[in-house]
N, C-alpha and C. Protein backbone atom coordinates (compact mmCIF):
# COMPACT_ATOMS: atom_id res chain seq x y z
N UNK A 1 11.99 1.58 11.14
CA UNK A 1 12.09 0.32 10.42
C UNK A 1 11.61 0.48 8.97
N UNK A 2 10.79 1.70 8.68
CA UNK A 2 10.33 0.97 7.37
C UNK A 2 10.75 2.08 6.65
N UNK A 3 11.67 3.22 7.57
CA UNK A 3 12.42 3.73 6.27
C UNK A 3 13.47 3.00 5.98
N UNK A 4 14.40 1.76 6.75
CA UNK A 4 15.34 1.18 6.19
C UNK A 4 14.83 0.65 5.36
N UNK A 5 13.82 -0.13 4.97
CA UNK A 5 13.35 -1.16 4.39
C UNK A 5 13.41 -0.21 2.86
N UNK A 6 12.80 0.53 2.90
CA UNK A 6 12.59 1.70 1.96
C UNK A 6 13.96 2.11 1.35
N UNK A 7 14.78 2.29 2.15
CA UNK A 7 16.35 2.55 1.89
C UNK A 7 16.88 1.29 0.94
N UNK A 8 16.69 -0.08 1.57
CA UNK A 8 16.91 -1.54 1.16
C UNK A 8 16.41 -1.14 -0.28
N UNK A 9 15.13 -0.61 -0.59
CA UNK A 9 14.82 -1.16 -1.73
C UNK A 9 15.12 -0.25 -2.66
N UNK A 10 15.61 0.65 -1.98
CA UNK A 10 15.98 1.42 -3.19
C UNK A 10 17.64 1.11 -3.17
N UNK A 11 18.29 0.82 -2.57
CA UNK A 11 19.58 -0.03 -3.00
C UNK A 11 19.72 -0.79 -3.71
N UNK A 12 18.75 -1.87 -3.76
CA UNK A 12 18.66 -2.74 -4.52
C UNK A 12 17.94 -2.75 -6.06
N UNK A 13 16.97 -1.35 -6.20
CA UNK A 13 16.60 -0.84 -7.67
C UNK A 13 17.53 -0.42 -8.00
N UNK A 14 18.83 0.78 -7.45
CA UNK A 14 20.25 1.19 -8.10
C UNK A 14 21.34 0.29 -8.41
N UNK A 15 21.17 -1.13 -7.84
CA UNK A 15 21.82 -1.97 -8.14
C UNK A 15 21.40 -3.02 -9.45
N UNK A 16 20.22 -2.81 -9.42
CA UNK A 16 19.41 -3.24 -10.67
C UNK A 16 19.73 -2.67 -11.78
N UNK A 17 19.37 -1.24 -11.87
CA UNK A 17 19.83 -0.25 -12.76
C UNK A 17 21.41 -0.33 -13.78
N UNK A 18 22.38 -0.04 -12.41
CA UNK A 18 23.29 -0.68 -12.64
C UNK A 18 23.50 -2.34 -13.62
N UNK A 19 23.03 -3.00 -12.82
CA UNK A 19 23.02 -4.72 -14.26
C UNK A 19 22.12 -3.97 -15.42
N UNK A 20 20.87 -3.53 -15.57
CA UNK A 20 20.94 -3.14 -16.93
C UNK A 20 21.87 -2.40 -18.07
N UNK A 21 22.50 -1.46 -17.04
CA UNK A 21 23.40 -0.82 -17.40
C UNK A 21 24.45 -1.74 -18.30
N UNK A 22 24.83 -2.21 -17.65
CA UNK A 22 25.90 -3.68 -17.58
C UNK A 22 26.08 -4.81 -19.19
N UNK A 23 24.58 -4.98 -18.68
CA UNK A 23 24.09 -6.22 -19.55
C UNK A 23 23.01 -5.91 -20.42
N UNK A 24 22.51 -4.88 -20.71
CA UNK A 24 21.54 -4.58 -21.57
C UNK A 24 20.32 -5.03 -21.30
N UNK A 25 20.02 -5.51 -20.01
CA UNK A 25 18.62 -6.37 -19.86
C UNK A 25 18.51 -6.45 -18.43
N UNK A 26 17.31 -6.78 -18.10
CA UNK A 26 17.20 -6.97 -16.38
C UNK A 26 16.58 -8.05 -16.22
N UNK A 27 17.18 -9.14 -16.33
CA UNK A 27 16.93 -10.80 -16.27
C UNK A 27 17.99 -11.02 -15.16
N UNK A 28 18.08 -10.47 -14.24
CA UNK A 28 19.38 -11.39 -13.23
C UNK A 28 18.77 -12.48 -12.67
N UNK A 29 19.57 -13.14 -13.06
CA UNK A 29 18.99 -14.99 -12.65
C UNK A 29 19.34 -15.36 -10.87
N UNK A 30 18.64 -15.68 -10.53
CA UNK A 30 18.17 -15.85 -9.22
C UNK A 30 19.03 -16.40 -8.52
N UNK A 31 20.12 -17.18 -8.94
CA UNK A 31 21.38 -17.36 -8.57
C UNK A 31 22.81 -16.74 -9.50
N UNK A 32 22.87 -15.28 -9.31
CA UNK A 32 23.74 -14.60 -9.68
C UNK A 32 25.10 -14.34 -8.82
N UNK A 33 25.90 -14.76 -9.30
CA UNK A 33 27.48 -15.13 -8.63
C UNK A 33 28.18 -13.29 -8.17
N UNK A 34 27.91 -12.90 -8.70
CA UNK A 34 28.45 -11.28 -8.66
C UNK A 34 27.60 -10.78 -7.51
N UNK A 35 26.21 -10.98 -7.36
CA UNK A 35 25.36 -10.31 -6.70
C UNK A 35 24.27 -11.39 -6.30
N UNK A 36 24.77 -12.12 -5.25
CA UNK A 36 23.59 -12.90 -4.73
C UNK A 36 22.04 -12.05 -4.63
N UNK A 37 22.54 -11.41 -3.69
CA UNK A 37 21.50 -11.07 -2.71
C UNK A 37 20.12 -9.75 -4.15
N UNK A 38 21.02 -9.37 -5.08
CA UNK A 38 19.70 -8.96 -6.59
C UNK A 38 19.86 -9.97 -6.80
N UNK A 39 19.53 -11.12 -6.96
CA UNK A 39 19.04 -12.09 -8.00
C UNK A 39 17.47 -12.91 -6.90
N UNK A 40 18.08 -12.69 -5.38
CA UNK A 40 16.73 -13.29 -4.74
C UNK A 40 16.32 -11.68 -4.44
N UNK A 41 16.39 -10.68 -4.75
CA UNK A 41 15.62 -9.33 -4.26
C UNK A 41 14.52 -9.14 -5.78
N UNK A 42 15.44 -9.88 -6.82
CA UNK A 42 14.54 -9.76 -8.18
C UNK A 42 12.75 -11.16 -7.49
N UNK A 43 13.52 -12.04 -7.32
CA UNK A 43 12.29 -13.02 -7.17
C UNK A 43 11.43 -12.46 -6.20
N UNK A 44 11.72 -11.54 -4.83
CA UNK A 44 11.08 -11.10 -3.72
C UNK A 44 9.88 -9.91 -4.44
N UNK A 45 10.36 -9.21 -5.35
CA UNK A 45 9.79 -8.19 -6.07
C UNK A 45 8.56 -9.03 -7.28
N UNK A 46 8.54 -10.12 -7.65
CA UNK A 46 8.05 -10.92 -8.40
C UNK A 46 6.78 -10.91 -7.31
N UNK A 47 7.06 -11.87 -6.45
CA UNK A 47 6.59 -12.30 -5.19
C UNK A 47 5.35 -11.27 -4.25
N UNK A 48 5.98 -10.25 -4.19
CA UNK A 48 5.36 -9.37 -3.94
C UNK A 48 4.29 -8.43 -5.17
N UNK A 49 4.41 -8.42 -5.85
CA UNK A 49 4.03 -8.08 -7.42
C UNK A 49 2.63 -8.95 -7.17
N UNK A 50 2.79 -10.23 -7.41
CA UNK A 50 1.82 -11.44 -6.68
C UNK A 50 0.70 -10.79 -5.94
N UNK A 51 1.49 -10.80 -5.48
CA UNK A 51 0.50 -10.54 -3.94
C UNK A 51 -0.42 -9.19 -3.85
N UNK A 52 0.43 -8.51 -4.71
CA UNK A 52 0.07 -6.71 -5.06
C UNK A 52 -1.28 -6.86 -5.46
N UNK A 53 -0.87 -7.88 -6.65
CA UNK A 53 -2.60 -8.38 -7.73
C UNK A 53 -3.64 -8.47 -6.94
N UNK A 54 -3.24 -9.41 -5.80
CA UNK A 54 -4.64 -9.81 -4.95
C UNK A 54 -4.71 -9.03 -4.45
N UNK A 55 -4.18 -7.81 -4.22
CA UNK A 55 -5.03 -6.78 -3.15
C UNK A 55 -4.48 -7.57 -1.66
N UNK A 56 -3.07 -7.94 -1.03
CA UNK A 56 -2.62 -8.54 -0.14
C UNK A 56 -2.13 -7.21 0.82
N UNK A 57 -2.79 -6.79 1.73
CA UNK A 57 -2.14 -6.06 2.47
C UNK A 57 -0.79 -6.16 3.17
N UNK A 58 -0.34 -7.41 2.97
CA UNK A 58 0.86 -7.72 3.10
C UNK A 58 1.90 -7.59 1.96
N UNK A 59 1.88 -7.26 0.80
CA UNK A 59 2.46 -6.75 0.12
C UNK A 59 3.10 -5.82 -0.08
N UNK A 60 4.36 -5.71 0.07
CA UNK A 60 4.98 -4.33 0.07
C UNK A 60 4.99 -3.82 -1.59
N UNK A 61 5.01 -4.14 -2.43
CA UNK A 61 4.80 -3.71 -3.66
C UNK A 61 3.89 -2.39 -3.63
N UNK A 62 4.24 -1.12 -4.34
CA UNK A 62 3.74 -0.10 -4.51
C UNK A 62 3.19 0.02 -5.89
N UNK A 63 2.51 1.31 -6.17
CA UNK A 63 2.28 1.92 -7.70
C UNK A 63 3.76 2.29 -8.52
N UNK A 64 4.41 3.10 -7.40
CA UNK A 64 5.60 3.75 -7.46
C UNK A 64 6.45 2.57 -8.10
N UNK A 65 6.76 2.10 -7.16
CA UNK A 65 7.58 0.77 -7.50
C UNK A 65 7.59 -0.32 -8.94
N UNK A 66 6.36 -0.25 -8.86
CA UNK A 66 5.76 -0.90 -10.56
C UNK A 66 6.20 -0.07 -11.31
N UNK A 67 5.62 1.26 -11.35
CA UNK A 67 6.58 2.32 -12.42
C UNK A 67 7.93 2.20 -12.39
N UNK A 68 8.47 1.94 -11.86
CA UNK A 68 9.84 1.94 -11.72
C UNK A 68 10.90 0.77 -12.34
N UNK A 69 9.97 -0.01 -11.91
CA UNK A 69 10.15 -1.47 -12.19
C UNK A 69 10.44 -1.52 -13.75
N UNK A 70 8.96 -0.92 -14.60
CA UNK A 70 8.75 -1.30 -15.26
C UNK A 70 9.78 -0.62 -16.68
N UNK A 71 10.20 0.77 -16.21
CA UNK A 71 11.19 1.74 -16.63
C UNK A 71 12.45 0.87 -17.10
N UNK A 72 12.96 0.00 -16.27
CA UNK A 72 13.82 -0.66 -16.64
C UNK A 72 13.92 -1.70 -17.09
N UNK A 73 12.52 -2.13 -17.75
CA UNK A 73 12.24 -3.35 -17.99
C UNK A 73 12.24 -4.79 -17.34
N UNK A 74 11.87 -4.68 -16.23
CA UNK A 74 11.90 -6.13 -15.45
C UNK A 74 10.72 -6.68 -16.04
N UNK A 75 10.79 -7.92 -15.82
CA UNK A 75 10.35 -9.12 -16.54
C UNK A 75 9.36 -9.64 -15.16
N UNK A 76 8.00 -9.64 -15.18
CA UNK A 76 7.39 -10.12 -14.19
C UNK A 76 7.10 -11.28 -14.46
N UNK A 77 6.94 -12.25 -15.38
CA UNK A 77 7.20 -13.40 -15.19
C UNK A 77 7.56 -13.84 -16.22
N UNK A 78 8.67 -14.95 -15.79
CA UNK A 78 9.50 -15.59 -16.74
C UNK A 78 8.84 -16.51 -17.03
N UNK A 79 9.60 -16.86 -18.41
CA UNK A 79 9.45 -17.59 -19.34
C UNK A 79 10.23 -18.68 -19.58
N UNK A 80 10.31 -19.63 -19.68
CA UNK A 80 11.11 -20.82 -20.17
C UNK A 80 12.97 -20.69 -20.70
């Protein structure tokens, strides 16, 4: 199970990659018509990010993952 999950998320960072690629930016808005399912995997990664802060053992958020994240410029919290 938690190498799919692991698999999941790295599908969904190459699909990320990809929209920067795309669009010059990694803002996919949370209701994205092309790609539902990155636009709520962007908010889940927010979410978890959250939770990372508090020290939530329920957090799947990594070190790794933050680096990664951050490589492509995701936006941990939006702005207006």
């Amino acid at each position: 199970w938690e190498c799919y999950k692991s698999h999941s998320w790295e599908k969904s960072y190459e699909e990320l990659v990809n929209f920067v690629k795309e669009f010059g930016h990694a803002r996919v808005p949370e209701k994205f018509p092309q790609n539902p399912r990155l636009g709520m995997w962007m908010v889940i990664q927010r979410r978890s990010f959250e939770m990372y802060l508090k020290d939530s053992s329920s957090s799947s958020m990594t070190a790794d993952r933050i680096l990664l994240l951050n490589k492509v410029g995701f936006e941990w919290v939006l702005r207006g």
